[in-house]
N, C-alpha and C. Protein backbone atom coordinates (compact mmCIF):
# COMPACT_ATOMS: atom_id res chain seq x y z
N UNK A 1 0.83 -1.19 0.00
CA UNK A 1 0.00 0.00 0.00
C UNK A 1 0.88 1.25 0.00
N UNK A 2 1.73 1.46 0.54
CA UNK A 2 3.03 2.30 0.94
C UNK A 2 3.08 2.21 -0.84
N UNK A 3 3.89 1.59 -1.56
CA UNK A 3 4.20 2.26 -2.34
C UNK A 3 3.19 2.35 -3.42
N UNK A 4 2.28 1.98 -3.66
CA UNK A 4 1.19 2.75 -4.31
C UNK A 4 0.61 4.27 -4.06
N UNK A 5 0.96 4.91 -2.89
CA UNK A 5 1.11 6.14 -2.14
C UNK A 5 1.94 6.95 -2.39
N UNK A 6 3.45 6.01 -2.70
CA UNK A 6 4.72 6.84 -2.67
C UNK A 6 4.71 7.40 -4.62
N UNK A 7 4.17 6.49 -5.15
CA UNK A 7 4.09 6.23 -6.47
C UNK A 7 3.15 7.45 -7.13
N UNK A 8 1.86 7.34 -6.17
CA UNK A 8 0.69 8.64 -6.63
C UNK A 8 1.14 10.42 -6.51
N UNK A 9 2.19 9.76 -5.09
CA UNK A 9 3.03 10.84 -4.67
C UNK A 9 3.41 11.72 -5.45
N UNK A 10 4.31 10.62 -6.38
CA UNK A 10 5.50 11.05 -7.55
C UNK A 10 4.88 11.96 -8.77
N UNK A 11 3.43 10.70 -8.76
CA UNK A 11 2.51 11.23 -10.11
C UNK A 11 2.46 12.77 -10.22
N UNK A 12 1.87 13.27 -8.79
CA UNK A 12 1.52 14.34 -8.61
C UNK A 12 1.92 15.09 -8.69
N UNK A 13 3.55 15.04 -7.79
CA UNK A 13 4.58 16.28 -7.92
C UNK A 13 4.88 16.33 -9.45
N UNK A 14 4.88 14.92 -10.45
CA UNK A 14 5.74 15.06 -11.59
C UNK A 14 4.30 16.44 -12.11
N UNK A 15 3.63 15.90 -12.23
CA UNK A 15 2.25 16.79 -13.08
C UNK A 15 2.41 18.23 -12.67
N UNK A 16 2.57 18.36 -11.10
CA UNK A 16 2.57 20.36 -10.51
C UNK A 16 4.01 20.33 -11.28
N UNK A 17 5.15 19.78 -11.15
CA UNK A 17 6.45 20.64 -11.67
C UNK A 17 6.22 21.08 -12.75
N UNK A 18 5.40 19.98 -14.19
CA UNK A 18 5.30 20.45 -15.29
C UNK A 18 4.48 21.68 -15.62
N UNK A 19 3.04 21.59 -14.70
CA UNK A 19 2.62 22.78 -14.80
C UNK A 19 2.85 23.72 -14.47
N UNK A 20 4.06 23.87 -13.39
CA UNK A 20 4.05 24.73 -12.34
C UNK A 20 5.38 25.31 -12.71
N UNK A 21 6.67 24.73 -13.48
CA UNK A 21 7.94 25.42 -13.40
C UNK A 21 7.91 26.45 -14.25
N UNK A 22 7.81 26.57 -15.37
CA UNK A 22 7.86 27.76 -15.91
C UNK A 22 7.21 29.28 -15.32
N UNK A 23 5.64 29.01 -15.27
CA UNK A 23 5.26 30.02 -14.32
C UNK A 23 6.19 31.13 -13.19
N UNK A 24 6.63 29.72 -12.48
CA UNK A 24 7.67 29.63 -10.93
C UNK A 24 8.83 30.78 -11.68
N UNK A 25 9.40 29.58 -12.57
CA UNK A 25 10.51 30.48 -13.05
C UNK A 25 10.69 31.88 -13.77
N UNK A 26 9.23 32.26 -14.39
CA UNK A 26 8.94 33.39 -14.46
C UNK A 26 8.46 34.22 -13.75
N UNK A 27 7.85 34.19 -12.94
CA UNK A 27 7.96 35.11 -11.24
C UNK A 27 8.85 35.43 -10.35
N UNK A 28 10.02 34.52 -10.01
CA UNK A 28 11.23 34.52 -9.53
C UNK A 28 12.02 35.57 -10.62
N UNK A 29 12.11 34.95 -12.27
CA UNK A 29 13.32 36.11 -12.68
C UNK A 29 12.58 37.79 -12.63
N UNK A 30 11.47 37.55 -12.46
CA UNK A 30 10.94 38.82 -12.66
C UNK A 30 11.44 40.14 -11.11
N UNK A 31 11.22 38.85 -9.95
CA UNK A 31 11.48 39.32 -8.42
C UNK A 31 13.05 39.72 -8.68
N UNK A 32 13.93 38.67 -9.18
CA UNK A 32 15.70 38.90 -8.59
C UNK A 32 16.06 39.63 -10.15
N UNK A 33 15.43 39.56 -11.04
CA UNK A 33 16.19 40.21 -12.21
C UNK A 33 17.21 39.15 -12.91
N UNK A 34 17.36 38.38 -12.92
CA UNK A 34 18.26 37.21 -13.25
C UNK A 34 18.33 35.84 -13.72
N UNK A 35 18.18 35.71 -14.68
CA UNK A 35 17.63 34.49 -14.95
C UNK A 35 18.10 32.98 -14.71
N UNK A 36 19.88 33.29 -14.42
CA UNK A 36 20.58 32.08 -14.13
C UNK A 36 20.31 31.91 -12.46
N UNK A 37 19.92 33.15 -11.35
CA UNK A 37 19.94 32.69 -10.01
C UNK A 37 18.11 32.58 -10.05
N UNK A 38 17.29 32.81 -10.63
CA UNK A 38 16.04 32.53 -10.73
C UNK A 38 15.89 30.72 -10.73
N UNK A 39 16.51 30.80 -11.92
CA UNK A 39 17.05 28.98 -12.36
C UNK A 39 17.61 28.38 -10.57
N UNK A 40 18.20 28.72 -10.08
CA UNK A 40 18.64 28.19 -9.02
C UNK A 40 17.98 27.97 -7.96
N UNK A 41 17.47 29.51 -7.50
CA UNK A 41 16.06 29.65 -6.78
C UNK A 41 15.11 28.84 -6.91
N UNK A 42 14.54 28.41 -8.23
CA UNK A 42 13.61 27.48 -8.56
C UNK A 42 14.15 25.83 -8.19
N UNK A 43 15.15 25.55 -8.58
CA UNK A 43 15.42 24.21 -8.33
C UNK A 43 15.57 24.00 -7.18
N UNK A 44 16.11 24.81 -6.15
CA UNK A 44 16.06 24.49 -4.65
C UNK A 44 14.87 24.24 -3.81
N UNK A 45 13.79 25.38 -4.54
CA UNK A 45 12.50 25.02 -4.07
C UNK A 45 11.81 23.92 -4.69
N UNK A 46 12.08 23.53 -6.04
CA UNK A 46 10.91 22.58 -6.10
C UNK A 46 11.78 21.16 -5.29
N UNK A 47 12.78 21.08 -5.11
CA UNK A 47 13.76 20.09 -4.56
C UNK A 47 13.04 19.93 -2.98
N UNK A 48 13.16 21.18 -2.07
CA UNK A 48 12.48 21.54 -1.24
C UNK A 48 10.84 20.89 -0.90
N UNK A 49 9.71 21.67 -2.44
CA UNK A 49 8.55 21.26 -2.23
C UNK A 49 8.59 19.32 -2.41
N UNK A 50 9.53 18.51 -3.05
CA UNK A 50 9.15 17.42 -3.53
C UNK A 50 9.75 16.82 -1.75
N UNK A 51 10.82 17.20 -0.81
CA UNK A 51 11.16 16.70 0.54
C UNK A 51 9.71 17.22 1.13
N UNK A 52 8.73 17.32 0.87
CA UNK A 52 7.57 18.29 1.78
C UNK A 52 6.46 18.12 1.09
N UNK A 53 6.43 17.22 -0.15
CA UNK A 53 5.07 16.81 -0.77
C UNK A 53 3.96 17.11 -0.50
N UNK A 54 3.68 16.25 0.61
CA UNK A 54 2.47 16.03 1.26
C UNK A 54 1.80 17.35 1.91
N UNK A 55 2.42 18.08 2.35
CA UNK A 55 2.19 19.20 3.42
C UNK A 55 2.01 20.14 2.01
N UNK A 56 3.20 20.16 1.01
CA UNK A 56 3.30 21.53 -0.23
C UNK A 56 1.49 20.95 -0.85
N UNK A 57 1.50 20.18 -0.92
CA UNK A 57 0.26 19.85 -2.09
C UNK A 57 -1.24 20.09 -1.30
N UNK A 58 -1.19 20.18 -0.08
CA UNK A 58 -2.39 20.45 0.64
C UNK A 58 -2.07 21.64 0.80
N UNK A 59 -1.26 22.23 0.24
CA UNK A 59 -1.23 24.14 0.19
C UNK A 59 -1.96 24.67 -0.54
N UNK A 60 -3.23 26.31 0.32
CA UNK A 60 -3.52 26.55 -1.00
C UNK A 60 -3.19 27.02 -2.31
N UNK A 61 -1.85 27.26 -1.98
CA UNK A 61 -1.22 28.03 -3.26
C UNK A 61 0.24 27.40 -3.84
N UNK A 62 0.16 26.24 -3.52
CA UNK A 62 1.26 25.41 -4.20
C UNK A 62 2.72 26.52 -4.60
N UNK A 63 1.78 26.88 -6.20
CA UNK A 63 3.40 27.71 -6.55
C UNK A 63 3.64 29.19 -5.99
N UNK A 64 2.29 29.77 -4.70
CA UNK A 64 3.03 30.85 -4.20
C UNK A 64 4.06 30.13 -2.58
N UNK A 65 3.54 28.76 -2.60
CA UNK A 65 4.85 28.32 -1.48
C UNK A 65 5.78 28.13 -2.32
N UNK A 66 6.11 27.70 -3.52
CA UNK A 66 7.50 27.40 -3.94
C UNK A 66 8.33 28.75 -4.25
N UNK A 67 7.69 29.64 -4.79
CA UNK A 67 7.93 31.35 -5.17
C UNK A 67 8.52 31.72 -3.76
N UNK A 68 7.85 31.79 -2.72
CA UNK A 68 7.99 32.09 -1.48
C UNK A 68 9.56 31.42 -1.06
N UNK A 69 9.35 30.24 -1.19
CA UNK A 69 10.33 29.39 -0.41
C UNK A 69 11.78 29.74 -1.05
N UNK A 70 11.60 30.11 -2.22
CA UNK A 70 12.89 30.51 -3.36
C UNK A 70 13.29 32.01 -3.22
N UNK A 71 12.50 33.04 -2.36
CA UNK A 71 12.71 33.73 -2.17
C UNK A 71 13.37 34.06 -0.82
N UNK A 72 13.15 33.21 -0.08
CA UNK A 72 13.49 33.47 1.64
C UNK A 72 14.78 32.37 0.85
N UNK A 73 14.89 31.43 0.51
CA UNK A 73 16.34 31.08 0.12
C UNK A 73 17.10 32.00 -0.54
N UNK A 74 16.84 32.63 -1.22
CA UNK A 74 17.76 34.29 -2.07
C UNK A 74 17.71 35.05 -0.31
N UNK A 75 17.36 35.18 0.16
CA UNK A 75 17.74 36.06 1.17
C UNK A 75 18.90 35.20 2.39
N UNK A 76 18.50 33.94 2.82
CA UNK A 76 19.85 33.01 3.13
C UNK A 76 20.91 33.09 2.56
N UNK A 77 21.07 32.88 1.36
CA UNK A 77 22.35 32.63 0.44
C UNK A 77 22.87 34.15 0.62
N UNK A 78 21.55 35.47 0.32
CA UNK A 78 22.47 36.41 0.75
C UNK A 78 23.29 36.62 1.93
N UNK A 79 22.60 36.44 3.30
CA UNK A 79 22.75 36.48 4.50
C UNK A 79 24.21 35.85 4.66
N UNK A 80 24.61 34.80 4.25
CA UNK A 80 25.62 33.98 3.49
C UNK A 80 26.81 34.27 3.42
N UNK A 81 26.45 35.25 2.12
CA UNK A 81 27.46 35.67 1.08
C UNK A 81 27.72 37.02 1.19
N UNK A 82 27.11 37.72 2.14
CA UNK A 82 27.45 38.96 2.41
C UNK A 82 28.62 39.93 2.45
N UNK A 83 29.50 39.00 2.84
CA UNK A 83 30.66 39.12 3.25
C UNK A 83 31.71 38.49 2.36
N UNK A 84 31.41 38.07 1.48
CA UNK A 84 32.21 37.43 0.07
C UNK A 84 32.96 38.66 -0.47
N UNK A 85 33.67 38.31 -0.97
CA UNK A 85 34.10 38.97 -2.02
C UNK A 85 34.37 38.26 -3.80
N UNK A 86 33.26 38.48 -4.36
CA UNK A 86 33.59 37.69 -6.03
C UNK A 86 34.82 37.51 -6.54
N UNK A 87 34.58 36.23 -6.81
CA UNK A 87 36.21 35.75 -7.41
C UNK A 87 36.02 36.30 -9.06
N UNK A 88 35.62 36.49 -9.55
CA UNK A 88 35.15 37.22 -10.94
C UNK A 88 34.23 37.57 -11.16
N UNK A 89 34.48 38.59 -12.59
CA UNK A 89 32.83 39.09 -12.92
C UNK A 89 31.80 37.94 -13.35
N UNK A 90 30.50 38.85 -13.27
CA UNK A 90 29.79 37.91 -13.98
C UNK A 90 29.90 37.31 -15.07
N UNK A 91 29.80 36.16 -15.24
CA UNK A 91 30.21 35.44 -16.89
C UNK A 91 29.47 36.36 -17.80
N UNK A 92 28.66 37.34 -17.76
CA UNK A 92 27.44 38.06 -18.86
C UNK A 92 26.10 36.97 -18.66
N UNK A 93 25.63 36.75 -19.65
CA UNK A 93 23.73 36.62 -20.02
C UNK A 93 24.30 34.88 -19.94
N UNK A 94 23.05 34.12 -19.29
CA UNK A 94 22.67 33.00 -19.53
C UNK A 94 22.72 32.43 -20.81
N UNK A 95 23.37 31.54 -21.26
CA UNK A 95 22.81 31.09 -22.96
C UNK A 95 21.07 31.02 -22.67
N UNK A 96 20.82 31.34 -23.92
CA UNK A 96 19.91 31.31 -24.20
C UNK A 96 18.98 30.05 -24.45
N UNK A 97 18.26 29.65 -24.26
CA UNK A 97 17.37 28.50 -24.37
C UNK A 97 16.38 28.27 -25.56
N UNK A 98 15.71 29.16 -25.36
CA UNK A 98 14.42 29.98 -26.71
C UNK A 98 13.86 29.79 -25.94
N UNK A 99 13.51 29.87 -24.97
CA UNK A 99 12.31 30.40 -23.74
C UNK A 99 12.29 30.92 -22.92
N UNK A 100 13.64 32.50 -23.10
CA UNK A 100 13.29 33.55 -22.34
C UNK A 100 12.50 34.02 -21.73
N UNK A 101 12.32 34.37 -20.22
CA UNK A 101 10.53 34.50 -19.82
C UNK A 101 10.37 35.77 -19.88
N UNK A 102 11.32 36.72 -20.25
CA UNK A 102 10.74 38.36 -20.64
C UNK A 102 11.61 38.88 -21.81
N UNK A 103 11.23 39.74 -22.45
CA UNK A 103 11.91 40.70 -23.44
C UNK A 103 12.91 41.48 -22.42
N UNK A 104 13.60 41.70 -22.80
CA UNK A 104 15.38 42.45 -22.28
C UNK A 104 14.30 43.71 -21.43
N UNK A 105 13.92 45.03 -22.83
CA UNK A 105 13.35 46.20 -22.34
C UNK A 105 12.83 45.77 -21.05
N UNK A 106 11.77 44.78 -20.48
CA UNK A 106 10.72 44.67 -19.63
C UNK A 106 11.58 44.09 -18.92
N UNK A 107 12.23 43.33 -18.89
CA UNK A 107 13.49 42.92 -17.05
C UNK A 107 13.99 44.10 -17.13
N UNK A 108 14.35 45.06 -17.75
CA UNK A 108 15.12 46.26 -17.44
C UNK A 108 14.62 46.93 -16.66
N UNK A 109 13.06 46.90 -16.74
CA UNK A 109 12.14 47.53 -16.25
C UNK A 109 11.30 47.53 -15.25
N UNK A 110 11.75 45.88 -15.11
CA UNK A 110 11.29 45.65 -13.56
C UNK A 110 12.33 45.26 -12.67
N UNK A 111 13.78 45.65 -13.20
CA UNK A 111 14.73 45.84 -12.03
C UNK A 111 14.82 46.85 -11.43
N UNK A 112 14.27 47.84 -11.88
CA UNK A 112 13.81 49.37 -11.75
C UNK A 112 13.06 49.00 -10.06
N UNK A 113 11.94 48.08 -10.32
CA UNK A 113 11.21 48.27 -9.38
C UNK A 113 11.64 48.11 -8.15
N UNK A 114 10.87 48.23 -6.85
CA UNK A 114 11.92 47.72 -5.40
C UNK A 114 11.14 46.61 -5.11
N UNK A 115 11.91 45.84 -5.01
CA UNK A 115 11.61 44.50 -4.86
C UNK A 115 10.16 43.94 -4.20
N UNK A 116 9.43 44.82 -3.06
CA UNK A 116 8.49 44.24 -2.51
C UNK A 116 7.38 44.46 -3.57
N UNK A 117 7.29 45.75 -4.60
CA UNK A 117 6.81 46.08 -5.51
C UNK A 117 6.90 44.30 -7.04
N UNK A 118 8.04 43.71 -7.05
CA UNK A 118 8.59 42.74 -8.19
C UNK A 118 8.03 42.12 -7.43
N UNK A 119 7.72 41.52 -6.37
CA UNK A 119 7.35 40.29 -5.95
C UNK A 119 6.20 40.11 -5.93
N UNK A 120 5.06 41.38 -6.09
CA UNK A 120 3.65 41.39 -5.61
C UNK A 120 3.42 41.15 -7.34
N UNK A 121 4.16 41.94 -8.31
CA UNK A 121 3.92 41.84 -9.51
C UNK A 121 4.01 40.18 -10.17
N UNK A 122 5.22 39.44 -9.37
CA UNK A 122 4.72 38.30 -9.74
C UNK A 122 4.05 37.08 -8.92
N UNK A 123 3.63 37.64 -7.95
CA UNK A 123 2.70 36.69 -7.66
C UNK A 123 1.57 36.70 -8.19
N UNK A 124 0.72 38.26 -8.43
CA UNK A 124 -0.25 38.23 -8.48
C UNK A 124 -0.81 38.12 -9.98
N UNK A 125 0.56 38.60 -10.73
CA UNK A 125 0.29 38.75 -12.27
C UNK A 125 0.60 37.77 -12.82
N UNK A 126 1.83 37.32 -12.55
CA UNK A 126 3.08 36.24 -13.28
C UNK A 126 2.31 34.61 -12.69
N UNK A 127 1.77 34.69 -11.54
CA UNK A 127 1.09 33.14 -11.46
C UNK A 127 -0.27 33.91 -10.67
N UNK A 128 -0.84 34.94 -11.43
CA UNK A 128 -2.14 34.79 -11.30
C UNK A 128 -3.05 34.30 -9.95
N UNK A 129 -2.51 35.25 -8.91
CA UNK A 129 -2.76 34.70 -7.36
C UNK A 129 -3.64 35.69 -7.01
N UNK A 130 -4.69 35.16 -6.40
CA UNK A 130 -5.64 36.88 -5.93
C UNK A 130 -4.87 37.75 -4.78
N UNK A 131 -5.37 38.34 -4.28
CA UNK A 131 -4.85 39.32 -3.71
C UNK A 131 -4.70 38.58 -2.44
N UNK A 132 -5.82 37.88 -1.73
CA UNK A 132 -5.63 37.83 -0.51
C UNK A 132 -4.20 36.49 -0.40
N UNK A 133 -4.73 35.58 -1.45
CA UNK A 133 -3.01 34.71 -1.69
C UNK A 133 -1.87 35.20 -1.73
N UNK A 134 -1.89 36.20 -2.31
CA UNK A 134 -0.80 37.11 -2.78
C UNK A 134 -0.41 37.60 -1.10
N UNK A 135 -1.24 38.21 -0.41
CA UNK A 135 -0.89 38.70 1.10
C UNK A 135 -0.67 37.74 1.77
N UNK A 136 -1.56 36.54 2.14
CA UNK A 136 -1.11 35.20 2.84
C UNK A 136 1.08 34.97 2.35
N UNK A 137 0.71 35.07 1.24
CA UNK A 137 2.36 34.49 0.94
C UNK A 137 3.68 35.21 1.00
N UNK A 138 3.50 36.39 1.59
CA UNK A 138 4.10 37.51 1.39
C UNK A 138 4.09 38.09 2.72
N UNK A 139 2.85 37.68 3.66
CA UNK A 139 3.23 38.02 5.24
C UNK A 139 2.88 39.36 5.33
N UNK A 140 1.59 40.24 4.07
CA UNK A 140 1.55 41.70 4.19
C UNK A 140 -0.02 41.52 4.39
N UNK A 141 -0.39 43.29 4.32
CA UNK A 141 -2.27 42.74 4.22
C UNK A 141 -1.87 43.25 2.81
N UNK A 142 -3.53 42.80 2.69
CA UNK A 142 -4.30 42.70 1.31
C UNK A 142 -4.11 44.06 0.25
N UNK A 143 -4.69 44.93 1.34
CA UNK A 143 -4.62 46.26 0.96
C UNK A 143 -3.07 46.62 0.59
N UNK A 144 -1.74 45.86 0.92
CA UNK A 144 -0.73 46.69 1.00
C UNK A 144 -0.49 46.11 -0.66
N UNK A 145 -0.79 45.18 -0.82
CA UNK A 145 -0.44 43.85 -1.97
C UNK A 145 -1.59 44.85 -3.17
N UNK A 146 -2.65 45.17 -3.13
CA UNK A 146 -3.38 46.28 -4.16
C UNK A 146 -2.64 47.57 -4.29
N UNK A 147 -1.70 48.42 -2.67
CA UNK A 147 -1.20 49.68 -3.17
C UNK A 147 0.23 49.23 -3.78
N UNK A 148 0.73 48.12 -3.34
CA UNK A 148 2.44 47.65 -4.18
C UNK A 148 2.11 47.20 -5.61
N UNK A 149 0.77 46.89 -5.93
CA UNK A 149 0.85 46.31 -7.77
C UNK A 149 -0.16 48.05 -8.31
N UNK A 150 -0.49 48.53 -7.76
CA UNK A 150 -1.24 49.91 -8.06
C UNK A 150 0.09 50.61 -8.42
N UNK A 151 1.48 50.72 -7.30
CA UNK A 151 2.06 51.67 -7.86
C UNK A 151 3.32 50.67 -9.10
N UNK A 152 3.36 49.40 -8.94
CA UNK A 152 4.60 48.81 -9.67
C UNK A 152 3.76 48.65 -11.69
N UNK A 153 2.70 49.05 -11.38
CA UNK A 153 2.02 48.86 -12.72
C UNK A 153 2.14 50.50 -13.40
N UNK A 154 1.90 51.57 -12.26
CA UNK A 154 2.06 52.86 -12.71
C UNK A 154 3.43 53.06 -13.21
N UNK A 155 4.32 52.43 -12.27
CA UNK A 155 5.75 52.83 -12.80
C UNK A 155 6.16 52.23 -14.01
N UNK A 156 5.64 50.77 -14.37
CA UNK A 156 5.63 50.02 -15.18
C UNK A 156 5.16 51.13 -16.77
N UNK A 157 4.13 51.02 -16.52
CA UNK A 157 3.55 52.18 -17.82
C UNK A 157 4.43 53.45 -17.81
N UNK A 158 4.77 54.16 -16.52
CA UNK A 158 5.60 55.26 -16.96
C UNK A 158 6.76 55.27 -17.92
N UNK A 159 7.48 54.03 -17.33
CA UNK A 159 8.82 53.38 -18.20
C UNK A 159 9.23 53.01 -19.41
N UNK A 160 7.58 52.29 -19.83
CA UNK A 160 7.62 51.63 -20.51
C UNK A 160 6.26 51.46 -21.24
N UNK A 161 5.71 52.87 -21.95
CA UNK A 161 4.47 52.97 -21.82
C UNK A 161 3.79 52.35 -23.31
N UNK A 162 4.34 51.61 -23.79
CA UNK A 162 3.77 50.38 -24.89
C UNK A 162 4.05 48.86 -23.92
N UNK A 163 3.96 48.67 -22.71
CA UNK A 163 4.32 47.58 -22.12
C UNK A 163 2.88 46.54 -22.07
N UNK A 164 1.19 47.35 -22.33
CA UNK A 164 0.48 46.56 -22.31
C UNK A 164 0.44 45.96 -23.82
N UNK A 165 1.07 46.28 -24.83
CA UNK A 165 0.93 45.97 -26.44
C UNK A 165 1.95 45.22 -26.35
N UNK A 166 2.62 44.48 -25.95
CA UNK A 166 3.88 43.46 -25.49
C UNK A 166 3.52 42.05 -25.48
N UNK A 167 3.88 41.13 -26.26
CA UNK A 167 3.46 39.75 -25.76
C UNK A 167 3.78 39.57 -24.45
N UNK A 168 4.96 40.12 -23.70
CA UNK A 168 4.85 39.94 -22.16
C UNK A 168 4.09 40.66 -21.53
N UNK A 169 2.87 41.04 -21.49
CA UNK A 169 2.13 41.85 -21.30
C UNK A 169 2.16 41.66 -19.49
N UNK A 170 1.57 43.00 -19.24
CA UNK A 170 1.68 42.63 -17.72
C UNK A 170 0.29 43.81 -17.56
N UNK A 171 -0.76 42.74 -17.85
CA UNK A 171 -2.28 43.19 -17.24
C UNK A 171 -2.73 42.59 -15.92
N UNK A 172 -3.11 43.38 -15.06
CA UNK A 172 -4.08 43.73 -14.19
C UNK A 172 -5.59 44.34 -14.21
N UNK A 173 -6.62 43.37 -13.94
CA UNK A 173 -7.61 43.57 -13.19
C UNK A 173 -7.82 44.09 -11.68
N UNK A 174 -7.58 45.52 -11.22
CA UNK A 174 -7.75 45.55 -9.62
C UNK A 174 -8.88 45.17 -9.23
């Protein structure tokens, strides 16, 4: 019986990763600006959600715990590394894949933003989380999660004011 359990287990997580990584990974590069530590961020958490199955999958928001969990890990690793000093520059840009999750202009544009502003933008936009999910996962109220995507959408249009005519479009319903 055990492993008919462990097996349905597997089914399940395999089905959320497929549906769920890209999304993930496009909310994360959108939060850190980066697409190779986004990539990292993401694999630690879904590594994370698959040690925690059972508990992640009776979540109501699955990929705002993995978003979440990849984000309080970017703040460890900083906590970390604080005190590093880089052994070299950055190598430059990720090779490319062909499934960049934003146009260059629009990460430019939301590195602009301050971060509590990038994170509300992708929870609520990038995996489509209502508001009060969006506050549950984020540890803010509701109201603060409507005035952080009210002003990261204004700044958004200021910047970048063909950004709703964009296949990366970044619409909101308040």
């Amino acid at each position: 019986m055990r492993i008919h359990r462990v097996q349905d287990d597997q089914a399940a997580f395999a089905a959320f990763y497929e549906q769920s990584r890209d999304p993930c990974l496009k909310a994360l590069t959108a939060v850190v600006a980066d697409r190779r530590v986004a990539e990292d961020l993401a694999a630690e958490a879904f590594s994370r959600a698959w040690a925690t199955w059972r508990q992640v999958s009776r979540h109501p928001a699955p990929r705002a715990w993995v978003v979440r969990t990849a984000l309080n890990t970017r703040v460890s690793w900083w906590r970390r590394r604080r005190g590093e000093v880089p052994w070299a520059d950055n190598e430059g840009p990720a090779a490319d894949d062909g499934c960049a999750p934003f146009d260059e202009p629009l990460l430019v544009t939301l590195r602009q933003l301050p971060v509590r502003q990038r994170e509300v933008v992708a929870l609520r936009v990038l995996l489509d989380l209502d508001t009060e999910t969006t506050a549950r996962a984020l540890g803010i109220a509701p109201g603060t999660v409507t005035a952080h995507l009210s002003r990261a959408i204004a700044a958004l249009r200021r910047e970048s004011p063909d950004i709703t005519r964009r296949s990366t479009t970044v619409e909101v319903t308040q």
